[in-house]
PDB file of N, CA and C in Angstrom:
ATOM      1  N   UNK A   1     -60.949 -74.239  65.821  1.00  0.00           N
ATOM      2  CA  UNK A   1     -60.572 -72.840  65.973  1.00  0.00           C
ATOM      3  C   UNK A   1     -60.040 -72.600  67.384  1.00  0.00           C
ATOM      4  N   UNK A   2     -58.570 -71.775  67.655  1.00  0.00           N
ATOM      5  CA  UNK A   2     -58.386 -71.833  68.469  1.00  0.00           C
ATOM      6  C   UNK A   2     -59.250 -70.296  69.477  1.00  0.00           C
ATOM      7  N   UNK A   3     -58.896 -71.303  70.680  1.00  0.00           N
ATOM      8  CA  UNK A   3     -59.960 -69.687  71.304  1.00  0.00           C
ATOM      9  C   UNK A   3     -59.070 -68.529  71.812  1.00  0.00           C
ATOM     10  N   UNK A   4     -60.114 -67.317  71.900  1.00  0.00           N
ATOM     11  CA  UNK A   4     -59.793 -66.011  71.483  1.00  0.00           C
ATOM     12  C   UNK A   4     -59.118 -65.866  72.714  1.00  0.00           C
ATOM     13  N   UNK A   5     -57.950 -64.273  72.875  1.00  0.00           N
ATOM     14  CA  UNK A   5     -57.122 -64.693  74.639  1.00  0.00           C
ATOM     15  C   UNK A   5     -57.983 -63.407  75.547  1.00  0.00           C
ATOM     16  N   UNK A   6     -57.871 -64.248  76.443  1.00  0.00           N
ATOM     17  CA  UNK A   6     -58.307 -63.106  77.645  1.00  0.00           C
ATOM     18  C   UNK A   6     -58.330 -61.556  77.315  1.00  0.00           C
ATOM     19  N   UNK A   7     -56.932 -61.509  77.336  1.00  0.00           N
ATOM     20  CA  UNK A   7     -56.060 -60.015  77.124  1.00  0.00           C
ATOM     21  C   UNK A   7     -55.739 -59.868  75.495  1.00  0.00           C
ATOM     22  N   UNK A   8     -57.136 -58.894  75.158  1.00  0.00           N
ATOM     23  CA  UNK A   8     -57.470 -58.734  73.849  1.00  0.00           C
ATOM     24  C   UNK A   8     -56.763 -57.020  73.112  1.00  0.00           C
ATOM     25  N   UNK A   9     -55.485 -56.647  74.053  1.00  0.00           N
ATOM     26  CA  UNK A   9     -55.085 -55.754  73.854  1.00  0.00           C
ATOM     27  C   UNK A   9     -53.622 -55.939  74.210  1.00  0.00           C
ATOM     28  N   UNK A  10     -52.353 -55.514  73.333  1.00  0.00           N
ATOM     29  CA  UNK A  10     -51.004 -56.251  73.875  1.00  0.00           C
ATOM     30  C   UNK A  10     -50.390 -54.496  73.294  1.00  0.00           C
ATOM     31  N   UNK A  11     -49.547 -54.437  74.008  1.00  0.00           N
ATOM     32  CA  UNK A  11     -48.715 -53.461  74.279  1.00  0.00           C
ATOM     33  C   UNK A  11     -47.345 -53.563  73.931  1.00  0.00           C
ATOM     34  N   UNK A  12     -46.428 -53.446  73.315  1.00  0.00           N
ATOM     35  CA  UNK A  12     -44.700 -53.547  73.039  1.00  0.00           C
ATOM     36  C   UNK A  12     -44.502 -52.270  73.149  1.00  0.00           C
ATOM     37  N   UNK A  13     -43.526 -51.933  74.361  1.00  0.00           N
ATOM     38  CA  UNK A  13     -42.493 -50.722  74.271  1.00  0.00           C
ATOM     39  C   UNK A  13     -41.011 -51.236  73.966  1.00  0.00           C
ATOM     40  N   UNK A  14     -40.363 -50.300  72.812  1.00  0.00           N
ATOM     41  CA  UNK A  14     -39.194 -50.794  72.630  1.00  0.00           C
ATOM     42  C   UNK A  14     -38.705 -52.382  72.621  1.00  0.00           C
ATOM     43  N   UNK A  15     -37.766 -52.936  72.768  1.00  0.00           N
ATOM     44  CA  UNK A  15     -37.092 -54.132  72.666  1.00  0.00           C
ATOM     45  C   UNK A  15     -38.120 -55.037  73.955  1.00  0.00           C
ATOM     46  N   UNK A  16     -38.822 -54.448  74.494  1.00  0.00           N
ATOM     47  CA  UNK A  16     -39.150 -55.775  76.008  1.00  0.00           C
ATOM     48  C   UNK A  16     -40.570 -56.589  75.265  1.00  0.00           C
ATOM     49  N   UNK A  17     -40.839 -57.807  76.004  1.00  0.00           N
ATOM     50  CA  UNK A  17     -41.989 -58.614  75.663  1.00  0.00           C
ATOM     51  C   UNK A  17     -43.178 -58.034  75.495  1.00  0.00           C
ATOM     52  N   UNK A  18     -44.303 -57.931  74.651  1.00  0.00           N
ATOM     53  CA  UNK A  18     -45.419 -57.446  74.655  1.00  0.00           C
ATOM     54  C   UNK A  18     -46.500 -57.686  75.910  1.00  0.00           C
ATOM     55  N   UNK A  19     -47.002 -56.776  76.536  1.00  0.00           N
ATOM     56  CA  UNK A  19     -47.517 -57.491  77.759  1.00  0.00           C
ATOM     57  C   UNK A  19     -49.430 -57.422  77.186  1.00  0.00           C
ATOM     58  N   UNK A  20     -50.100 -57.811  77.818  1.00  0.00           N
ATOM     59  CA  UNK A  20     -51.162 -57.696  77.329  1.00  0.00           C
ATOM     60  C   UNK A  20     -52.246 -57.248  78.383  1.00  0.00           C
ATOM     61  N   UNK A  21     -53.375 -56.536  78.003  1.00  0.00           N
ATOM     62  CA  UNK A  21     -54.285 -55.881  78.758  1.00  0.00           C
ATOM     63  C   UNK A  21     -56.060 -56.435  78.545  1.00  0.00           C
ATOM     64  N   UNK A  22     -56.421 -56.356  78.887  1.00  0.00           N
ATOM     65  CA  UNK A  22     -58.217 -56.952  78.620  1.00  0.00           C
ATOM     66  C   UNK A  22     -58.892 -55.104  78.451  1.00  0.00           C
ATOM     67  N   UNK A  23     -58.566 -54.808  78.774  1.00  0.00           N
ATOM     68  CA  UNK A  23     -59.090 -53.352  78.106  1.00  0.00           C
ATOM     69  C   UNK A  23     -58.090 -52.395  77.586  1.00  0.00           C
ATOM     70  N   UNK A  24     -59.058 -51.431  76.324  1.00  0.00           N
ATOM     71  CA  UNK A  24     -58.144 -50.442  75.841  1.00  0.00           C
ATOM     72  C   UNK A  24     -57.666 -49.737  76.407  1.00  0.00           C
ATOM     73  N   UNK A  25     -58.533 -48.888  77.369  1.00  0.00           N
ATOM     74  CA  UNK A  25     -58.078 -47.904  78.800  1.00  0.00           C
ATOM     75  C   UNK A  25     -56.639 -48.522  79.242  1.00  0.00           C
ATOM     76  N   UNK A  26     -56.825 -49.502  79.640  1.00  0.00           N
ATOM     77  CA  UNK A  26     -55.787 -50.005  80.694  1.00  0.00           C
ATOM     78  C   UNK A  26     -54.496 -50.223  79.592  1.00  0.00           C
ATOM     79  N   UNK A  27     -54.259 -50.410  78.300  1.00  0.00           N
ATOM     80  CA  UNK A  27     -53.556 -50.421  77.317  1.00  0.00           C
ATOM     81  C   UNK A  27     -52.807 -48.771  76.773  1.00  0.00           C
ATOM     82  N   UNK A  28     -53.971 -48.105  77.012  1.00  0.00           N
ATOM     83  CA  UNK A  28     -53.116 -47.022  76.691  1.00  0.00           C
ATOM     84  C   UNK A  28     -52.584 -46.368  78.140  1.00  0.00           C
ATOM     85  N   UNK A  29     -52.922 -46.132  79.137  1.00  0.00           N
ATOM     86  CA  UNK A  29     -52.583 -46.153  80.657  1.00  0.00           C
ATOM     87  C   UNK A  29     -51.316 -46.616  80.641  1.00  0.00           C
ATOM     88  N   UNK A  30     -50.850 -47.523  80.306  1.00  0.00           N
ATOM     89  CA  UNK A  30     -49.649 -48.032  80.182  1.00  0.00           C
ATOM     90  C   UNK A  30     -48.629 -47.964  79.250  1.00  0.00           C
ATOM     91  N   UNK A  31     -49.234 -47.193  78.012  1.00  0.00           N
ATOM     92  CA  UNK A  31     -48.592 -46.342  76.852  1.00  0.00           C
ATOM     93  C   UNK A  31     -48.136 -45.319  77.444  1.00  0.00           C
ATOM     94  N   UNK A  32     -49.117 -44.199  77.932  1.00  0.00           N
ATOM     95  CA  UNK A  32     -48.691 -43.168  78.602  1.00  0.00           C
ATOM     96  C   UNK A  32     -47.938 -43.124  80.102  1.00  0.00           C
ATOM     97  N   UNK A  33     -47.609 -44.421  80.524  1.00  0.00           N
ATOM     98  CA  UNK A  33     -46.614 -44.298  81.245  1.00  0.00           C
ATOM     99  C   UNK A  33     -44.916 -44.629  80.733  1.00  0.00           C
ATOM    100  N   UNK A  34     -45.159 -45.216  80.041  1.00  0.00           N
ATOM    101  CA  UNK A  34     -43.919 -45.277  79.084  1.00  0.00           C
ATOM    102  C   UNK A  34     -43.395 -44.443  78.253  1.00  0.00           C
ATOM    103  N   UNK A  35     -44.440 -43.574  77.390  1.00  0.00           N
ATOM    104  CA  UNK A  35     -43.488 -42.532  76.297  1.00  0.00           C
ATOM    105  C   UNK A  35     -42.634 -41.712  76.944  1.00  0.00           C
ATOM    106  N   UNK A  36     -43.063 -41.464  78.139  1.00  0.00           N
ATOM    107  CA  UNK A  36     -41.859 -40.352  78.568  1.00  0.00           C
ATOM    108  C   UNK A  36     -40.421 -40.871  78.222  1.00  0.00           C
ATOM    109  N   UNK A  37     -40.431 -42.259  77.909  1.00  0.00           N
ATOM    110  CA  UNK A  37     -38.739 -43.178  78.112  1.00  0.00           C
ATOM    111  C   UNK A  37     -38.671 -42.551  76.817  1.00  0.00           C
ATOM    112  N   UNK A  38     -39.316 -42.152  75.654  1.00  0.00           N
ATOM    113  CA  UNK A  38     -38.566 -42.344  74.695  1.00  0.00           C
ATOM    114  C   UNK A  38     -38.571 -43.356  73.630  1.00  0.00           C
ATOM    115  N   UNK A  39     -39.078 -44.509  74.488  1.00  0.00           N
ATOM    116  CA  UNK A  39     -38.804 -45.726  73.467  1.00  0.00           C
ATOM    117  C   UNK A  39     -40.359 -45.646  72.334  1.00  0.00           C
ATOM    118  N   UNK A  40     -39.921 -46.490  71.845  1.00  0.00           N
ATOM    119  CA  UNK A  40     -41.415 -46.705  70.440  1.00  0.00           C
ATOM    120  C   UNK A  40     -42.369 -47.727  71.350  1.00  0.00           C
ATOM    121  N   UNK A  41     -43.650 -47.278  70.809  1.00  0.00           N
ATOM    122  CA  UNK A  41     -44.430 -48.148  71.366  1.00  0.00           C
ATOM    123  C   UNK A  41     -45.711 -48.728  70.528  1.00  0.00           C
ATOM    124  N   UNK A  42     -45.990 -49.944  70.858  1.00  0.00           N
ATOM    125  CA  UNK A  42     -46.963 -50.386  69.509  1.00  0.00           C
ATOM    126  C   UNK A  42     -48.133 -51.225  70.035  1.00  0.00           C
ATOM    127  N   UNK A  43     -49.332 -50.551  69.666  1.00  0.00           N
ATOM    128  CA  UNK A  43     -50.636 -50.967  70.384  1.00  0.00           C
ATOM    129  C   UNK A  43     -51.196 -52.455  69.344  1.00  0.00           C
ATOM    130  N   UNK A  44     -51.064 -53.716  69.917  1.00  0.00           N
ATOM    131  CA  UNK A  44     -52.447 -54.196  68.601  1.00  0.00           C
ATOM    132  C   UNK A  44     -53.649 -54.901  69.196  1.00  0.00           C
ATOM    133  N   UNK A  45     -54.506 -54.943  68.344  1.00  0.00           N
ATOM    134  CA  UNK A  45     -56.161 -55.615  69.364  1.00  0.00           C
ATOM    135  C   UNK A  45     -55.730 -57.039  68.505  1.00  0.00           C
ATOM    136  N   UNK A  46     -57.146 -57.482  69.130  1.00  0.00           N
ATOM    137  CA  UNK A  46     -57.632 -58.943  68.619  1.00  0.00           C
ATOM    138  C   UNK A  46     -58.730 -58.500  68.052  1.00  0.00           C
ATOM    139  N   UNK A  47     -58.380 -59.048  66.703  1.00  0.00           N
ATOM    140  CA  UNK A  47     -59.983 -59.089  65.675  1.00  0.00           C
ATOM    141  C   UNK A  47     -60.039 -59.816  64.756  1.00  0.00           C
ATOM    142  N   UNK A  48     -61.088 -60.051  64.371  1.00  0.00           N
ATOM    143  CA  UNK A  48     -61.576 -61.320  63.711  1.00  0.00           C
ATOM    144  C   UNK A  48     -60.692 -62.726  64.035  1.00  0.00           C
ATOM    145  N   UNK A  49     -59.672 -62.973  64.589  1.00  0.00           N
ATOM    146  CA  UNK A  49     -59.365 -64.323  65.057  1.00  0.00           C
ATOM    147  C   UNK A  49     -57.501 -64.329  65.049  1.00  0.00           C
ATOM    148  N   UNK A  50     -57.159 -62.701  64.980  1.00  0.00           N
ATOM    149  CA  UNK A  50     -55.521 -62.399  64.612  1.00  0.00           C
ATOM    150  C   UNK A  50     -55.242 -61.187  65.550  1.00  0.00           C
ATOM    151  N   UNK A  51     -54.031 -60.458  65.633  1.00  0.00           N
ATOM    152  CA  UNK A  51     -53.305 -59.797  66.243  1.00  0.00           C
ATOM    153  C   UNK A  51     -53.451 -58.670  65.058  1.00  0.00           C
ATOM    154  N   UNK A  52     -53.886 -56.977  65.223  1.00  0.00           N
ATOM    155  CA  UNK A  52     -53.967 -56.081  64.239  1.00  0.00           C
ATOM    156  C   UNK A  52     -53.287 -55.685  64.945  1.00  0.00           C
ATOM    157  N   UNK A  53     -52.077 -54.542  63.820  1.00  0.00           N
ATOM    158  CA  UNK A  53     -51.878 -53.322  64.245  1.00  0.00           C
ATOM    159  C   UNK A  53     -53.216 -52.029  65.079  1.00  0.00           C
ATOM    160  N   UNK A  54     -52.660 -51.592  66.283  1.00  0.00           N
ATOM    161  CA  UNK A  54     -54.051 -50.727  65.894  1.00  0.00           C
ATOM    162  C   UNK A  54     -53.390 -48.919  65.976  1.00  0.00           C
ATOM    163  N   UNK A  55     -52.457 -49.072  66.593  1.00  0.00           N
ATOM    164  CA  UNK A  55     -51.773 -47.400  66.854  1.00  0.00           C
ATOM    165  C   UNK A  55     -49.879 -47.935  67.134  1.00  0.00           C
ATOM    166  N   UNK A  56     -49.452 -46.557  66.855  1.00  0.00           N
ATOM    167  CA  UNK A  56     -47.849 -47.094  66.569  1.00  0.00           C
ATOM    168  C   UNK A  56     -47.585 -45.185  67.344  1.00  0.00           C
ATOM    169  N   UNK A  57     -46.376 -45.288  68.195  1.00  0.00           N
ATOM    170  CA  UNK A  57     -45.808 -44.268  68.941  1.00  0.00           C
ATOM    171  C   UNK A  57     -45.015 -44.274  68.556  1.00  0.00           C
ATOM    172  N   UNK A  58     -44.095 -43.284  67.668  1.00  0.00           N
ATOM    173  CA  UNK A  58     -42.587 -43.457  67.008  1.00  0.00           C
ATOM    174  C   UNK A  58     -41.953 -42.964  68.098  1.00  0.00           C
ATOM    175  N   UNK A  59     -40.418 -43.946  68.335  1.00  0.00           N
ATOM    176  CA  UNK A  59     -39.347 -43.511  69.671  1.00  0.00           C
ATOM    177  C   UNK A  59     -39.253 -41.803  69.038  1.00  0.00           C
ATOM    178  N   UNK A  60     -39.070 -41.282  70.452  1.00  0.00           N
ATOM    179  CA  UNK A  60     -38.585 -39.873  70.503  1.00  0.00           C
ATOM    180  C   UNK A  60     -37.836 -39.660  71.761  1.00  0.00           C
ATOM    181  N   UNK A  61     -37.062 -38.707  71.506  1.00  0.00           N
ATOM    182  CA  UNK A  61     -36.404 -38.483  72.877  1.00  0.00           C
ATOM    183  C   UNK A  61     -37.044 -37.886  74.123  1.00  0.00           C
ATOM    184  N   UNK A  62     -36.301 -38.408  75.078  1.00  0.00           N
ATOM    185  CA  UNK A  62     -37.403 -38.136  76.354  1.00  0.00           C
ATOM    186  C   UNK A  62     -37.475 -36.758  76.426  1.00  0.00           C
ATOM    187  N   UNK A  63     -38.481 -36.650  77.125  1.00  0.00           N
ATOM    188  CA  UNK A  63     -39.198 -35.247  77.804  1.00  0.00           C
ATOM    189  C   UNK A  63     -40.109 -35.658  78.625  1.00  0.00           C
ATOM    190  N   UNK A  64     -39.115 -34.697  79.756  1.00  0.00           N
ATOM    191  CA  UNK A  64     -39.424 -34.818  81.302  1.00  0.00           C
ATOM    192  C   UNK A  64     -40.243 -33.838  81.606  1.00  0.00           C
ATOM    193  N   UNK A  65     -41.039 -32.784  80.518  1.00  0.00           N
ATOM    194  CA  UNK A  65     -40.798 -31.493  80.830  1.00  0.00           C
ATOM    195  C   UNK A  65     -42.669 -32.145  81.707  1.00  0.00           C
ATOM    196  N   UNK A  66     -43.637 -31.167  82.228  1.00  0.00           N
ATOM    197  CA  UNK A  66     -44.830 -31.545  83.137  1.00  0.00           C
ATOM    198  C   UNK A  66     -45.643 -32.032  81.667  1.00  0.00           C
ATOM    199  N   UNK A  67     -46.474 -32.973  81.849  1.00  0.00           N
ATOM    200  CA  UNK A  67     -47.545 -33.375  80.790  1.00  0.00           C
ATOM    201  C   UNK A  67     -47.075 -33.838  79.411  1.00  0.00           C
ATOM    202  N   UNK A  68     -46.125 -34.066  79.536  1.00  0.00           N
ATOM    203  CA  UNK A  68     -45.038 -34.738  78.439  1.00  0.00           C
ATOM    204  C   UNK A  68     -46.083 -35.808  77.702  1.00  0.00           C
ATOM    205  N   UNK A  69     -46.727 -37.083  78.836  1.00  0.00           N
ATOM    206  CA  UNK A  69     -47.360 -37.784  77.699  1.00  0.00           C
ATOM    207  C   UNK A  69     -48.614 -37.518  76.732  1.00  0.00           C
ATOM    208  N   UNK A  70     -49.012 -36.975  77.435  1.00  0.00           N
ATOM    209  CA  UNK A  70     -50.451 -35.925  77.117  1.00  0.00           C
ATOM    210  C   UNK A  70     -50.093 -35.645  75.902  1.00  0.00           C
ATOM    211  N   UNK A  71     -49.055 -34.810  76.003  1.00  0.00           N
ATOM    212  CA  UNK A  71     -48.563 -34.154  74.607  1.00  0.00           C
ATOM    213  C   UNK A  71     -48.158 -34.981  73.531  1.00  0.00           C
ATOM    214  N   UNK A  72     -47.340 -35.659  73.589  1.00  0.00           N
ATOM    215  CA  UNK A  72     -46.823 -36.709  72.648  1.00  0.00           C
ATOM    216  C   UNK A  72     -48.073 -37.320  72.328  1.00  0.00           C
ATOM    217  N   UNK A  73     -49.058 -38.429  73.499  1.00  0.00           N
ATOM    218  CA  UNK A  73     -50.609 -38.753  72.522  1.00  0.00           C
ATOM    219  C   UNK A  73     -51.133 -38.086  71.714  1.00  0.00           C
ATOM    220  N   UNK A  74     -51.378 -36.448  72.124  1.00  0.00           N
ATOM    221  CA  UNK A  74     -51.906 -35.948  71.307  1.00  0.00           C
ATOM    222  C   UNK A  74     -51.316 -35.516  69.977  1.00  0.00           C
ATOM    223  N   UNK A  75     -49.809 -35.748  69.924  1.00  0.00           N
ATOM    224  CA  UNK A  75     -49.397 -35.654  68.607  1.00  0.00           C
ATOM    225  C   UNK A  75     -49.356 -36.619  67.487  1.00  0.00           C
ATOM    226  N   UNK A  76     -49.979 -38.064  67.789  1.00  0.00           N
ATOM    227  CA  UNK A  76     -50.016 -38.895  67.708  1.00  0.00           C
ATOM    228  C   UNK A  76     -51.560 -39.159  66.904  1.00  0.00           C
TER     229      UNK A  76
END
């Protein structure tokens, strides 16, 4: 069995490489610095021994307006 990775939380915004995080905090921290772009963004964990979906941000157009990501999470 291969072993489980460090960074048990991976992040994809839009078209760039998935980067990965060791905590959820620090995974969505980095969601909410990105939606303001607009682009889609796609959360998955590690469980049971695979890569899950765990939350999905559909692209929307930016908004710059104050508390923009706040808002969009919470529509989410």
């Amino acid at each position: 069995m291969d072993k489980p990775p460090t960074n048990k939380w991976r992040v994809k915004v839009g078209d760039a490489e998935p980067k990965g995080f060791r905590s959820e905090n620090k995974a969505y921290e980095f969601v909410r610095e990105h939606l303001p772009s607009g682009a889609r963004a796609v959360v998955h964990s590690w469980e049971r021994g695979r890569w899950g979906l765990y939350e999905e941000f559909d692209q929307q157009p930016p908004d710059d307006g104050a508390d923009a990501a706040d808002r969009r999470l919470a529509d989410n």
